[in-house]
N, C-alpha and C. Protein backbone atom coordinates (compact mmCIF):
# COMPACT_ATOMS: atom_id res chain seq x y z
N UNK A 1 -21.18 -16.27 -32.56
CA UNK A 1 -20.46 -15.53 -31.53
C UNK A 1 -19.38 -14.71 -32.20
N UNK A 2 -19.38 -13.66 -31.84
CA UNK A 2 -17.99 -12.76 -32.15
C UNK A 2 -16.86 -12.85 -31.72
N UNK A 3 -15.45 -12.25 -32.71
CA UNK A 3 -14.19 -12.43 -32.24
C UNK A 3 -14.30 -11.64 -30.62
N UNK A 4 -14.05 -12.27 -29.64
CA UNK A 4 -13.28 -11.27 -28.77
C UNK A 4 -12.55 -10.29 -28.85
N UNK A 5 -11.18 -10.63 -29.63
CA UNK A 5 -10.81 -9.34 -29.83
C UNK A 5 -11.06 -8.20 -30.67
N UNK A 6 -12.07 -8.43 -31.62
CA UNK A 6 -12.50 -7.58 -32.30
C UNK A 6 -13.79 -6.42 -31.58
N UNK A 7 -13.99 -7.73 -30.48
CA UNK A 7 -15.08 -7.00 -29.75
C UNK A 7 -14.15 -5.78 -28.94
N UNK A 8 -13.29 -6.10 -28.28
CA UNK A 8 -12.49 -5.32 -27.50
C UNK A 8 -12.23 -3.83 -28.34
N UNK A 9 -11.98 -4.41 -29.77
CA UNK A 9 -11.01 -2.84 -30.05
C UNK A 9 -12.23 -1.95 -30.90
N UNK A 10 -13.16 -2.62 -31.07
CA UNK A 10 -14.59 -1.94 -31.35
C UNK A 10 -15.13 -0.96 -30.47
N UNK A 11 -14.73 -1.35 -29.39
CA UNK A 11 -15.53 -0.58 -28.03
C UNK A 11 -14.65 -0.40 -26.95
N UNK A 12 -13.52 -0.12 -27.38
CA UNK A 12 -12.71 0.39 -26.40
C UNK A 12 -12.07 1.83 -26.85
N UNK A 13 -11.76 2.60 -25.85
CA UNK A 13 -11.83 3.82 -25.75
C UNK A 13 -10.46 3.62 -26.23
N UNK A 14 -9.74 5.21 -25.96
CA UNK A 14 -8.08 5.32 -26.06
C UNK A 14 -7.00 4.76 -24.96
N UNK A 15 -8.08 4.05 -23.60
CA UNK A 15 -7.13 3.82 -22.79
C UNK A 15 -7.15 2.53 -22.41
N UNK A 16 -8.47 1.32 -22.86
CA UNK A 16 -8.65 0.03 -23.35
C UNK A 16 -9.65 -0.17 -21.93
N UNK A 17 -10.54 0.61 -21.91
CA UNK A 17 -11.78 0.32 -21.62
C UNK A 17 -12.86 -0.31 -22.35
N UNK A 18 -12.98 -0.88 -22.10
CA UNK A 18 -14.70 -1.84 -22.68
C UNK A 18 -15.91 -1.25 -22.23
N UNK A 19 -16.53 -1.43 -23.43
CA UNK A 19 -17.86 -0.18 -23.04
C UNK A 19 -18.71 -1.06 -23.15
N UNK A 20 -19.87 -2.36 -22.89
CA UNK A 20 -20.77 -3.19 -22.70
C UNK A 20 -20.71 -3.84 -24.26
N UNK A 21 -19.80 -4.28 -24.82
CA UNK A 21 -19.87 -5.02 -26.10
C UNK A 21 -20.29 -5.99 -26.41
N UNK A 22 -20.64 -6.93 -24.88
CA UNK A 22 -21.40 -8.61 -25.10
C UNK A 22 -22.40 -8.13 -24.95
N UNK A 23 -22.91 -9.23 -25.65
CA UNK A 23 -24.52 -9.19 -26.21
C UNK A 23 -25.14 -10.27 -24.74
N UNK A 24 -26.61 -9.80 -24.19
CA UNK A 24 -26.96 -11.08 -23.69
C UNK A 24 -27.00 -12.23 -24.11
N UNK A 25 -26.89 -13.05 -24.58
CA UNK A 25 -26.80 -14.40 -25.38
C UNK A 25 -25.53 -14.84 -25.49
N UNK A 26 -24.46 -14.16 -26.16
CA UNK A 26 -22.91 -14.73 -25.69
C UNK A 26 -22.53 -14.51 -24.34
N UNK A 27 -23.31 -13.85 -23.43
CA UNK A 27 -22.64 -13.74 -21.88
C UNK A 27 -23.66 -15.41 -21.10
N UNK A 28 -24.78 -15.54 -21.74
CA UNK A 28 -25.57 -16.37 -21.63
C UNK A 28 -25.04 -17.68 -21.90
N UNK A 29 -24.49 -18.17 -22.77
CA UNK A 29 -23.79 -18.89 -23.57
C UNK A 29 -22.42 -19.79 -22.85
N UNK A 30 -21.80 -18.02 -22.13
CA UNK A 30 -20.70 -18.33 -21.58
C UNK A 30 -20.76 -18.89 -20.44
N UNK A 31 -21.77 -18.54 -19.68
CA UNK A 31 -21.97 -18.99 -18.48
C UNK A 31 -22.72 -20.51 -18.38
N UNK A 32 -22.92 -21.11 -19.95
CA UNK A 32 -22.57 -22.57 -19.54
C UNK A 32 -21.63 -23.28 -19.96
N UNK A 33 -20.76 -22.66 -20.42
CA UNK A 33 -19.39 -23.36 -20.81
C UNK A 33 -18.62 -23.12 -19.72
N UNK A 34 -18.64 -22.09 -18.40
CA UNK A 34 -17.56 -22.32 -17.65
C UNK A 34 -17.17 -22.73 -16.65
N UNK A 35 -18.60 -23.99 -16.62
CA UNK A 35 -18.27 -25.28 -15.89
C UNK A 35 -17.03 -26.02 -16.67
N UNK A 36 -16.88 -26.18 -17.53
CA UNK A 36 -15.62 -26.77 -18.28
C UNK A 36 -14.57 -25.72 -17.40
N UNK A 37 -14.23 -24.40 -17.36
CA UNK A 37 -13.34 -23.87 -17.29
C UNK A 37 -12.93 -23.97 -15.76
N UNK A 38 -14.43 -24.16 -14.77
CA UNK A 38 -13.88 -24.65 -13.20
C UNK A 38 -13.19 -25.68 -13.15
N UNK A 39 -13.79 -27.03 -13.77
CA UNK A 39 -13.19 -28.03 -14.07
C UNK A 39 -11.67 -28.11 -13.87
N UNK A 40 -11.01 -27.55 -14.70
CA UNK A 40 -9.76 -26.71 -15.63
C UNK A 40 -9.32 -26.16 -14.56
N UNK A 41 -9.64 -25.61 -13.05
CA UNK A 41 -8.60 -24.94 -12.39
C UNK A 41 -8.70 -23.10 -12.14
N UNK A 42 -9.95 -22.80 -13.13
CA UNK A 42 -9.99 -21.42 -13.92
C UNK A 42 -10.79 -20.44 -12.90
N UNK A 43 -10.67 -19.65 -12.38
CA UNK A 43 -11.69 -18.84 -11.65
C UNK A 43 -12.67 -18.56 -12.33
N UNK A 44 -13.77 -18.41 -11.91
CA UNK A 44 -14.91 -18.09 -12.54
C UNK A 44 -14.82 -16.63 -12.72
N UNK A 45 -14.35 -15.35 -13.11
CA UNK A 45 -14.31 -14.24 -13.41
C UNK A 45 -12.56 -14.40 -14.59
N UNK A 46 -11.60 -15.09 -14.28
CA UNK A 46 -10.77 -15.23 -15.27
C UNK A 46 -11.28 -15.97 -16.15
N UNK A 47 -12.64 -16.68 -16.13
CA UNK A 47 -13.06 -17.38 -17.39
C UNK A 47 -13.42 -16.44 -18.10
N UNK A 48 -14.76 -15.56 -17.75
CA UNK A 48 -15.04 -14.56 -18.24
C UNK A 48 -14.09 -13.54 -18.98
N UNK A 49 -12.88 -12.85 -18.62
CA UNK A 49 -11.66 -12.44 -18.88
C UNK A 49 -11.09 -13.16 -19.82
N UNK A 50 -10.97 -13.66 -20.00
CA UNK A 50 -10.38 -14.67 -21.05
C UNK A 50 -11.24 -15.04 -22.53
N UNK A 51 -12.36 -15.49 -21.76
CA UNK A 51 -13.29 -15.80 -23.23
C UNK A 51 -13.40 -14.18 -24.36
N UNK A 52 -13.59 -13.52 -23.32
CA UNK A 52 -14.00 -12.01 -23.87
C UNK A 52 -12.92 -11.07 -24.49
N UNK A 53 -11.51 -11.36 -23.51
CA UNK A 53 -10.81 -10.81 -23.95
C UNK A 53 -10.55 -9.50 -23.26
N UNK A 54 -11.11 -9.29 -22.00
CA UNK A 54 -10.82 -8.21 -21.24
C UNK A 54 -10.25 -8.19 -19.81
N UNK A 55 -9.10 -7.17 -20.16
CA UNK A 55 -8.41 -6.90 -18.82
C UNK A 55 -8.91 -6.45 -17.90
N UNK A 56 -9.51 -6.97 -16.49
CA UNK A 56 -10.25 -6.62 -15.71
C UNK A 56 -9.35 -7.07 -14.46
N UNK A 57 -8.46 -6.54 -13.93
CA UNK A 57 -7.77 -7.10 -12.57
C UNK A 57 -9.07 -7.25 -11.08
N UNK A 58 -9.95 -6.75 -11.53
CA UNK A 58 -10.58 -6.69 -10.10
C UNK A 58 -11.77 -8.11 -10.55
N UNK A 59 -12.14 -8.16 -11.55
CA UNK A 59 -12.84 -9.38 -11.83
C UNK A 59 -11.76 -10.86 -12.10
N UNK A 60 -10.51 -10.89 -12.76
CA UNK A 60 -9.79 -11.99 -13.29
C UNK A 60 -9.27 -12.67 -12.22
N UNK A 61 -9.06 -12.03 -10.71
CA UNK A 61 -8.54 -12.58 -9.81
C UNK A 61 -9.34 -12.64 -8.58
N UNK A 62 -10.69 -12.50 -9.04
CA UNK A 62 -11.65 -11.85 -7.91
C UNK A 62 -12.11 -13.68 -6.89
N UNK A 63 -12.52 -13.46 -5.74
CA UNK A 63 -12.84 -14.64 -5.40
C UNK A 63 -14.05 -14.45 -4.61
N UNK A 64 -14.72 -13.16 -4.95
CA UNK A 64 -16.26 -13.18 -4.86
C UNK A 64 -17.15 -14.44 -5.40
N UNK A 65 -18.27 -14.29 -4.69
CA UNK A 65 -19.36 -15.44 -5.00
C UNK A 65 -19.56 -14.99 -6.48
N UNK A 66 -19.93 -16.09 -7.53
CA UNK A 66 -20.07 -15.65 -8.91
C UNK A 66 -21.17 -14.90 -8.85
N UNK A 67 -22.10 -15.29 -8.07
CA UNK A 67 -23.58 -14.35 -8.09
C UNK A 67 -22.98 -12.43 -8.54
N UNK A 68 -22.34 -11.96 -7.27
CA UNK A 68 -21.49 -10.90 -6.75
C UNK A 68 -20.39 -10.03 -8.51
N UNK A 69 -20.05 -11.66 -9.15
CA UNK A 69 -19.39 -11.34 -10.18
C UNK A 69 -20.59 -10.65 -11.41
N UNK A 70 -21.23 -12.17 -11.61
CA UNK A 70 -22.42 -12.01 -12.83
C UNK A 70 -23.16 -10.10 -12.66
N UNK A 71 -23.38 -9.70 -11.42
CA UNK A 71 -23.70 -8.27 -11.26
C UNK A 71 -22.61 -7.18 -11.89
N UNK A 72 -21.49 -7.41 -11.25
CA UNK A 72 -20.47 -6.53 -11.97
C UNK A 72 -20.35 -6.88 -13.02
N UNK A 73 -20.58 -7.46 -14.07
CA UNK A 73 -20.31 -7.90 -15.43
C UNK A 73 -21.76 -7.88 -16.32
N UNK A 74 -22.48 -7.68 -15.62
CA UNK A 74 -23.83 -7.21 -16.37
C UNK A 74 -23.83 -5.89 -15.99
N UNK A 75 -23.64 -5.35 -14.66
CA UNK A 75 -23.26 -3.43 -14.83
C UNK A 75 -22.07 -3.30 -15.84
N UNK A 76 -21.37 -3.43 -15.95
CA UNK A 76 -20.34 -3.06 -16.58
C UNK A 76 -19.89 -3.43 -18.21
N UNK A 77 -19.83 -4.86 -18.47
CA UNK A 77 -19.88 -5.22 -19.79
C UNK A 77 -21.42 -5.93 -20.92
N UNK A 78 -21.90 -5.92 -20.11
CA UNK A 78 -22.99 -6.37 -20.76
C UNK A 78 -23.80 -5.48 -21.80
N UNK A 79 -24.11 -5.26 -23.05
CA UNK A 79 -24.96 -4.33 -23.86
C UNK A 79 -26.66 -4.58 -23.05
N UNK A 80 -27.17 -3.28 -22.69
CA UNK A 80 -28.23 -3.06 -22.86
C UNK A 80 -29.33 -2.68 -24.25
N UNK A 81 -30.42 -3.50 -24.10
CA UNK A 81 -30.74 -3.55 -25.50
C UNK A 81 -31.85 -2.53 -25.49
């Protein structure tokens, strides 16, 4: 798995946009570790935010169904291969 933050400043623009830098397999990955992070208190989109390393106010505090999340985060950060 890659640094997060290395992923961030790899693929972020001049204004700290993230351009799809996870790979399927670390987004894959993540999504079974963050039963630990519900556990923990953690929203399921601030897990995501956190592991990755991206500022996303509309996902980190979101209280959409994760289904609802996993879509916006495969449109948006996920690499197409």
């Amino acid at each position: 798995m890659t640094n997060p933050f290395e992923q961030m400043v790899a693929f972020s623009d001049n204004i700290g946009h993230t351009e799809k830098p996870i790979s399927q397999e670390d987004f894959e990955l993540w999504q079974k570790d963050v039963i630990w992070d519900a556990l923990h208190g953690i929203r399921y989109g601030q897990s995501f935010c956190n592991r990755f390393g991206i500022s996303n106010n509309l996902i980190y505090y979101s209280t959409w169904p994760a289904d609802q999340i996993d879509e916006y985060i495969k449109r948006e950060y996920i690499a197409r291969s």
